[in-house]
N, C-alpha and C. Protein backbone atom coordinates (compact mmCIF):
# COMPACT_ATOMS: atom_id res chain seq x y z
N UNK A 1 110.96 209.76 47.98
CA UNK A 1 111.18 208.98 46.78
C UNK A 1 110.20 209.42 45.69
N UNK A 2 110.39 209.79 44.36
CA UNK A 2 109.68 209.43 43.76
C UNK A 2 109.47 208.40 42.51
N UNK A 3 108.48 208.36 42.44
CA UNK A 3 107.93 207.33 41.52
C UNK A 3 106.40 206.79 41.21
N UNK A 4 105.99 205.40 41.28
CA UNK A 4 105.04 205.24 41.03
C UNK A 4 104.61 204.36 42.10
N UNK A 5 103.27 204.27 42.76
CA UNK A 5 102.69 203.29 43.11
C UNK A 5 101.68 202.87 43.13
N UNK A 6 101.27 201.78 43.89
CA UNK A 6 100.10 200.56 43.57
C UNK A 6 99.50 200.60 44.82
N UNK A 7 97.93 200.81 44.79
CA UNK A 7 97.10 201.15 46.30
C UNK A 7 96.73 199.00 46.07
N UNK A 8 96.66 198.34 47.17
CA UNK A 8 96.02 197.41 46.94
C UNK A 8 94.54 197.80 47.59
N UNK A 9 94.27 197.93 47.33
CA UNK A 9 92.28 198.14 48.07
C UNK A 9 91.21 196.88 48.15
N UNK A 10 90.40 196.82 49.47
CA UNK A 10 89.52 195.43 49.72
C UNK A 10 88.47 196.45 49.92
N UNK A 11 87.30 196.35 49.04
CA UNK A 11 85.98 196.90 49.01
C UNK A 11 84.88 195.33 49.99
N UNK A 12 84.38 195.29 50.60
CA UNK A 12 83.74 194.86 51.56
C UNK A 12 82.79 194.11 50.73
N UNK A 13 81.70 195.51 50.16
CA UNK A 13 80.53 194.91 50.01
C UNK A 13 79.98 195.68 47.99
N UNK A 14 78.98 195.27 48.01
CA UNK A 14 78.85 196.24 46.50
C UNK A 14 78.29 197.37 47.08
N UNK A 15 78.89 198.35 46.16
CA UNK A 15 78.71 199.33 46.49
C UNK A 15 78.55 200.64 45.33
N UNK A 16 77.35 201.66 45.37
CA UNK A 16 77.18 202.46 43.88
C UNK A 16 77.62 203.90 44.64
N UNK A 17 79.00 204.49 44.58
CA UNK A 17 79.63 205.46 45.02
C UNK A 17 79.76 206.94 43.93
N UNK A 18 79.00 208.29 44.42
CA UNK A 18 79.23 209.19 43.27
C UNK A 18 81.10 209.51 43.39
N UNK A 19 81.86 209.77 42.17
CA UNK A 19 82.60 209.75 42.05
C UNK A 19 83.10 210.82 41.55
N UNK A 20 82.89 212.46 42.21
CA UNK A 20 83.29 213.65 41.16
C UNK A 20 82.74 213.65 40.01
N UNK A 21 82.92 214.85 39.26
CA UNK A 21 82.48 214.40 37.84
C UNK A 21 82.00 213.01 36.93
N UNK A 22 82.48 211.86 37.92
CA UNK A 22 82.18 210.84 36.95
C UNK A 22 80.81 210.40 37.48
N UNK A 23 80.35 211.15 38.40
CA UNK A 23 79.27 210.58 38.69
C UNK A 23 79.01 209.20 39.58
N UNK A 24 77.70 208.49 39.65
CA UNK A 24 77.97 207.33 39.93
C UNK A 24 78.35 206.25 39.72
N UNK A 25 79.24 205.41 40.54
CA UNK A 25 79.64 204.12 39.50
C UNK A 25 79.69 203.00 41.02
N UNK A 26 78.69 202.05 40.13
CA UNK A 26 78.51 200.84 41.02
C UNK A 26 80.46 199.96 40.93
N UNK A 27 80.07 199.70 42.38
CA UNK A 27 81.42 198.68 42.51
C UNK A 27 81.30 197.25 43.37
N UNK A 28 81.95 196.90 42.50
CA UNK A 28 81.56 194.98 43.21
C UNK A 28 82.60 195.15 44.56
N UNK A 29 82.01 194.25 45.26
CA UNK A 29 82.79 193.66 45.88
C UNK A 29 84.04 192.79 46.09
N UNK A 30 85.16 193.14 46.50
CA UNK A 30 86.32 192.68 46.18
C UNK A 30 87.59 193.32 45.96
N UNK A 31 88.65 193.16 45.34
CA UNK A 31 90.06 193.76 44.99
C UNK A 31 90.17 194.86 44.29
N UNK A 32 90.96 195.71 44.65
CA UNK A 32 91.24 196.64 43.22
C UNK A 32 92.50 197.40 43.41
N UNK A 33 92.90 197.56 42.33
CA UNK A 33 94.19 197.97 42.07
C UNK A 33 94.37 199.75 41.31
N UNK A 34 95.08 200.42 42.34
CA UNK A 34 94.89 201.96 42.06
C UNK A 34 96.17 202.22 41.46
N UNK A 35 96.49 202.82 40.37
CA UNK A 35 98.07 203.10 40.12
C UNK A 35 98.05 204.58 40.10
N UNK A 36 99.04 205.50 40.81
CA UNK A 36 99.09 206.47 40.88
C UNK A 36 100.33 207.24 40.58
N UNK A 37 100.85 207.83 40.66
CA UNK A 37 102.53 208.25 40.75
C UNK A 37 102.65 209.56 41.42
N UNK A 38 103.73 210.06 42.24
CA UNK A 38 104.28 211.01 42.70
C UNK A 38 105.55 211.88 42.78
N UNK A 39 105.59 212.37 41.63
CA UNK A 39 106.74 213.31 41.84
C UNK A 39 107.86 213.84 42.82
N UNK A 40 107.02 214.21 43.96
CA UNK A 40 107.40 215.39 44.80
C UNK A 40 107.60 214.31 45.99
N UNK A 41 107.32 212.79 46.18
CA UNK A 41 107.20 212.70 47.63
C UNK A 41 106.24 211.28 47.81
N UNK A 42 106.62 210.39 47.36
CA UNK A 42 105.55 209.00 47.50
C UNK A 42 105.32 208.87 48.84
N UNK A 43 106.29 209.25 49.71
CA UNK A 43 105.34 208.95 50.97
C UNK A 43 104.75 209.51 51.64
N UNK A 44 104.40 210.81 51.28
CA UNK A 44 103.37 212.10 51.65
C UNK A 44 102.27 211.26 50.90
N UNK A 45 101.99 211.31 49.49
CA UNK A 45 101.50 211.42 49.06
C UNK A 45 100.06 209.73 49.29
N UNK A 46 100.62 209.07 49.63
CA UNK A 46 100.26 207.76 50.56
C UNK A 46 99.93 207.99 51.33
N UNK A 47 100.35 208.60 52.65
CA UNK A 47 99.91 208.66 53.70
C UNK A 47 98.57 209.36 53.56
N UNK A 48 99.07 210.39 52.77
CA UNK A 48 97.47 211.37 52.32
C UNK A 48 96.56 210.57 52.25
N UNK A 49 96.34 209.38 51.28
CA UNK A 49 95.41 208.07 50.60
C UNK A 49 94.97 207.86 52.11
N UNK A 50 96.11 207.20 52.97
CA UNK A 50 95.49 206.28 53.93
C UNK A 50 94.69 207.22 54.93
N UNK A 51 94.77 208.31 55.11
CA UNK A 51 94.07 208.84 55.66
C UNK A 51 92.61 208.88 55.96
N UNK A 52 92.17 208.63 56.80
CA UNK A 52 90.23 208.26 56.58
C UNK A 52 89.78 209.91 56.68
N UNK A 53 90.18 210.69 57.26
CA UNK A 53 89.50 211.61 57.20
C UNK A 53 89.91 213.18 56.09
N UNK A 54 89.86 213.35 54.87
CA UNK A 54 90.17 214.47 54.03
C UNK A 54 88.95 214.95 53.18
N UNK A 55 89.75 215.76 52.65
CA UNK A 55 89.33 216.45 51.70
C UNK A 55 89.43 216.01 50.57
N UNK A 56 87.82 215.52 49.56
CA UNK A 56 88.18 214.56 48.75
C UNK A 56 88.78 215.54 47.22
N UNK A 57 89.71 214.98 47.09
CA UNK A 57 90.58 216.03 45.94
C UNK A 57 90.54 214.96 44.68
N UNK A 58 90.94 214.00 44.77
CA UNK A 58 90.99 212.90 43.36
C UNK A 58 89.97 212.00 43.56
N UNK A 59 89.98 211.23 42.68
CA UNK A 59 88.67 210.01 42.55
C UNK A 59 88.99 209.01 43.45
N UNK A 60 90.43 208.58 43.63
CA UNK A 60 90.36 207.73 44.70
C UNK A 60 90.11 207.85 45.72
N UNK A 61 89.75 209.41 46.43
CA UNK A 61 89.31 209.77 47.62
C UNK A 61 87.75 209.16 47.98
N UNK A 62 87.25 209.40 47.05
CA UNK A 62 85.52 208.64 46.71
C UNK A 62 85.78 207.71 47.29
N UNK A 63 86.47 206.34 47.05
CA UNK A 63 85.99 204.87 46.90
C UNK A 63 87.01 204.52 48.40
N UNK A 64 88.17 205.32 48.58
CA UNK A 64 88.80 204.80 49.93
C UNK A 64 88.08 205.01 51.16
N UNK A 65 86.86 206.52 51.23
CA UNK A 65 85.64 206.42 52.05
C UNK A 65 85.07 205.40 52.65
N UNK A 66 84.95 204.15 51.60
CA UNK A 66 84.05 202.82 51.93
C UNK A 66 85.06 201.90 51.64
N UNK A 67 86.29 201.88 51.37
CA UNK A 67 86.87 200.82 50.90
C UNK A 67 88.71 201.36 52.06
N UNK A 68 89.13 199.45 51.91
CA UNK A 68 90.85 200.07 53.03
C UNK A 68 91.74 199.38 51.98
N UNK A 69 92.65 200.15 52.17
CA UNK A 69 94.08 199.96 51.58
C UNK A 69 94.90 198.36 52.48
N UNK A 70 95.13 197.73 51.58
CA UNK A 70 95.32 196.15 52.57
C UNK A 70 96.96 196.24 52.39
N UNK A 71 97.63 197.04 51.16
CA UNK A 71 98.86 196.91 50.52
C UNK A 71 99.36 198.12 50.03
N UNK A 72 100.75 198.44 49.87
CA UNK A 72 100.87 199.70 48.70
C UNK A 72 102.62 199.22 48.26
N UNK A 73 102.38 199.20 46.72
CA UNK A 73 103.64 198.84 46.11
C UNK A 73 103.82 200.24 45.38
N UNK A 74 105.24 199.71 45.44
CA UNK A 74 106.20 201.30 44.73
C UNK A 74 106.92 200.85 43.90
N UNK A 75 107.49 201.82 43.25
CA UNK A 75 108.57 201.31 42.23
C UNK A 75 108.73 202.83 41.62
N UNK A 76 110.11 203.09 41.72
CA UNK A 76 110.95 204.32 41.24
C UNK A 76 110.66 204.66 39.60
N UNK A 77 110.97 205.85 39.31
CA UNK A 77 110.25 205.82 37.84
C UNK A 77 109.66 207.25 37.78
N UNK A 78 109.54 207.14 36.34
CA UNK A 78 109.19 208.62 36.21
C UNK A 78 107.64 208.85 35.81
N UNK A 79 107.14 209.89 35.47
CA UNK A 79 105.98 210.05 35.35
C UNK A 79 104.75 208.87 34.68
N UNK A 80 105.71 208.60 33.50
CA UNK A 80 105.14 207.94 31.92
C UNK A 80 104.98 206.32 32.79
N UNK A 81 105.81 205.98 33.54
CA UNK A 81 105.47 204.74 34.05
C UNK A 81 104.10 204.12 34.77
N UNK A 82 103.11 205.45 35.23
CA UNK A 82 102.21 205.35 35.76
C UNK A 82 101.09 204.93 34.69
N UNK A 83 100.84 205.27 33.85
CA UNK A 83 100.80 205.04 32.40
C UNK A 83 101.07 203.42 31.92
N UNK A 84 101.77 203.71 31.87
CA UNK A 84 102.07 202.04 31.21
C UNK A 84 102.05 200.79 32.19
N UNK A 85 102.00 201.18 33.70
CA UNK A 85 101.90 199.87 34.26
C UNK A 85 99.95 199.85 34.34
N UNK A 86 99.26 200.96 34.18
CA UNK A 86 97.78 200.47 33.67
C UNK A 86 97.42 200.15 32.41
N UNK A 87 98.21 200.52 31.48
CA UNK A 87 98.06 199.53 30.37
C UNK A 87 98.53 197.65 30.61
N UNK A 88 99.31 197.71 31.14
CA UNK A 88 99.92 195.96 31.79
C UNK A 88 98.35 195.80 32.32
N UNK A 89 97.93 196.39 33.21
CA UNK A 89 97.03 195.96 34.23
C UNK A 89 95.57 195.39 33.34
N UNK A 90 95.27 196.30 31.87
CA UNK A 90 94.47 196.28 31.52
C UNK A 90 94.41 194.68 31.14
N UNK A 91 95.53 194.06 30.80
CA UNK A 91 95.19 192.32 30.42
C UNK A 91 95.04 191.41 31.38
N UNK A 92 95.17 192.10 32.45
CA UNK A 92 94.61 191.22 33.53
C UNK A 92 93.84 191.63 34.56
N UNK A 93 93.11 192.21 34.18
CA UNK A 93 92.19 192.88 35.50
C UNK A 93 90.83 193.56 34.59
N UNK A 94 90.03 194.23 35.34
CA UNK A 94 88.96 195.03 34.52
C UNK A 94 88.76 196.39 35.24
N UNK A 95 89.38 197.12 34.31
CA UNK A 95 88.94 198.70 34.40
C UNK A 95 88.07 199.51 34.80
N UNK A 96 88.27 200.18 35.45
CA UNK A 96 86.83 200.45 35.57
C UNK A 96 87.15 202.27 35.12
N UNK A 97 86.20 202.35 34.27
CA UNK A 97 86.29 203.57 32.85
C UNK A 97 86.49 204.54 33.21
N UNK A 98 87.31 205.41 32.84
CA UNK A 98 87.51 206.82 33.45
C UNK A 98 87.94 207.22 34.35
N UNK A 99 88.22 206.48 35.79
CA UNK A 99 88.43 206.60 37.20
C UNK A 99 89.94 206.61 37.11
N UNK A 100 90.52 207.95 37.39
CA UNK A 100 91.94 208.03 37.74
C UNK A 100 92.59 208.50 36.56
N UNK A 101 92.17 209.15 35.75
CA UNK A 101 93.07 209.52 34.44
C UNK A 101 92.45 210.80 33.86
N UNK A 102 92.26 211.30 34.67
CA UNK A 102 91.52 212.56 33.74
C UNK A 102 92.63 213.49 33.15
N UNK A 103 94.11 213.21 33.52
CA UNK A 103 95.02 214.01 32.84
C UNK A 103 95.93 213.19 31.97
N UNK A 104 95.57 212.05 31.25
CA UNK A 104 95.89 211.24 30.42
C UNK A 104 95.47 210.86 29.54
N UNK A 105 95.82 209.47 28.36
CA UNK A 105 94.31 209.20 27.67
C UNK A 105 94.49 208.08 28.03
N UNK A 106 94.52 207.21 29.39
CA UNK A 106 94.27 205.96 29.97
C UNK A 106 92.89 205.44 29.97
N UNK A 107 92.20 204.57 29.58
CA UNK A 107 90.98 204.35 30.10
C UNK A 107 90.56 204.32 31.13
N UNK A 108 91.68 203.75 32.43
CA UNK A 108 91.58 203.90 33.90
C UNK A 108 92.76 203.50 34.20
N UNK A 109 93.19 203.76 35.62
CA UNK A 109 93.79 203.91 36.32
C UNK A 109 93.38 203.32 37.59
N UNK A 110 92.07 202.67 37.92
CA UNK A 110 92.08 201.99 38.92
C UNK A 110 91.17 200.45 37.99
N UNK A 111 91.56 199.46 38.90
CA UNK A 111 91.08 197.98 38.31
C UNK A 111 90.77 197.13 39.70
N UNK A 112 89.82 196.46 39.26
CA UNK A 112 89.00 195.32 39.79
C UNK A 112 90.16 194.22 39.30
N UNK A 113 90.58 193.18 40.69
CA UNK A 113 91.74 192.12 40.04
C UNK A 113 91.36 190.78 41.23
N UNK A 114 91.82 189.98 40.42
CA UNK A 114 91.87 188.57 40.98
C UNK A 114 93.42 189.01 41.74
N UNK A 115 92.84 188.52 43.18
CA UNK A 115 94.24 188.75 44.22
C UNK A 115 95.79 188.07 43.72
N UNK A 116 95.03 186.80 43.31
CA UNK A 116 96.41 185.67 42.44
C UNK A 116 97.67 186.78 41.64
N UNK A 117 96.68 187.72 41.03
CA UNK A 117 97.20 188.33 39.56
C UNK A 117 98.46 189.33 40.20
N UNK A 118 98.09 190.04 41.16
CA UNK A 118 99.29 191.36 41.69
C UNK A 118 100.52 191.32 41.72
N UNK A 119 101.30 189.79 41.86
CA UNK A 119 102.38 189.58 41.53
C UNK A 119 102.70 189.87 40.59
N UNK A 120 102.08 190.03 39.49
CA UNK A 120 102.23 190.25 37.96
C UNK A 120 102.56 192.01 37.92
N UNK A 121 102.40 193.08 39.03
CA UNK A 121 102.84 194.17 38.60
C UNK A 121 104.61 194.24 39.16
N UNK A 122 105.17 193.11 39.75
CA UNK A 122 106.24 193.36 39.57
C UNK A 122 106.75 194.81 41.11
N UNK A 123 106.07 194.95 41.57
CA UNK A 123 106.65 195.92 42.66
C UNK A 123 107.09 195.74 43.81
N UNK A 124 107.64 196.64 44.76
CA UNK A 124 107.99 196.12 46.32
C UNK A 124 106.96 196.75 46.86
N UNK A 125 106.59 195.83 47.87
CA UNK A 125 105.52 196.44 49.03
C UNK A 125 106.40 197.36 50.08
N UNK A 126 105.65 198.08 50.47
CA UNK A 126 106.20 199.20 51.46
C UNK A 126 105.41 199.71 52.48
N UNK A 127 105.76 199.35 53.35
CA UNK A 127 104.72 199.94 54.67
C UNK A 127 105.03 201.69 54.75
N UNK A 128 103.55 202.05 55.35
CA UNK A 128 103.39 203.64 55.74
C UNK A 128 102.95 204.07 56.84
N UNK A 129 102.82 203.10 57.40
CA UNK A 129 101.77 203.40 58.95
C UNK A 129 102.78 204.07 59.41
C-alpha cells in the first residue's frame, strides 16, 4: 500500500537523545506522534521502524532506540499528505523542531501529544507484527 502513516510512540522516561545532525534533543516523557509516508511499500517500511535492531538511517531511528511503537495508523494518499497531516498536528500537539523533515519545509514531523488528541488524525490503525 502506499501512503501515509502515524507511528504512535510511548517514551518511558526523559530522555536527552543525539539525533543525527540535529544533534541533541532532550525528550519528555510520554506520547508522540511520528508522521511519515511511503511510496514503495507501507508495510516494509513499518516493519523496518519496529525493528529494535538497525541501522540508524532517519531521525526516527534515534528516539525508537529508547522509545516503543504502542500504535501505527495509515491512510492512503500521496506524498503531499504527509505534509499536511503535520501541519493538522501542529494545533494540537508540540513539535518538536526539525525532527523528521529535512526534505521539506515542515517544522517537524514528529510531536509530543496528549493521548485524548489522536483521534483527531482521523486514521485506521493497522497491525504489523
Amino acid at each position: 500500500m502506499k501512503g501515509i502513516y502515524a507511528l504512535i510512540i510511548n517514551l518511558e522516561k526523559n530522555i536527552k537523545i543525539r539525533v543525527g545532525s540535529l544533534g541533541h534533543i532532550p525528550f519528555k516523557r510520554g506520547t508522540y506522534v511520528y508522521v511519515g509516508s511511503a511510496q514503495n511499500g507501507i508495510e516494509q517500511r513499518v516493519k523496518r521502524h519496529l525493528k529494535r535492531r538497525k541501522k540508524k538511517h532517519w531521525h526516527i531511528d534515534y528516539l525508537l532506540e529508547h522509545a516503543n511503537v504502542k500504535d501505527v495508523l495509515v491512510k492512503k494518499g500521496p506524498k503531499n499528505l504527509e505534509c499536511l497531516i503535520a501541519k493538522k498536528l501542529m494545533g494540537f500537539s508540540v513539535p518538536i523542531k526539525g525532527f523528521g523533515c529535512s526534505d521539506c519545509n515542515c517544522e517537524s514531523h514528529l510531536f509530543m501529544i496528549d493521548k485524548s488528541k489522536i483521534k483527531k488524525l482521523k486514521m485506521k490503525s493497522m497491525v504489523f507484527r
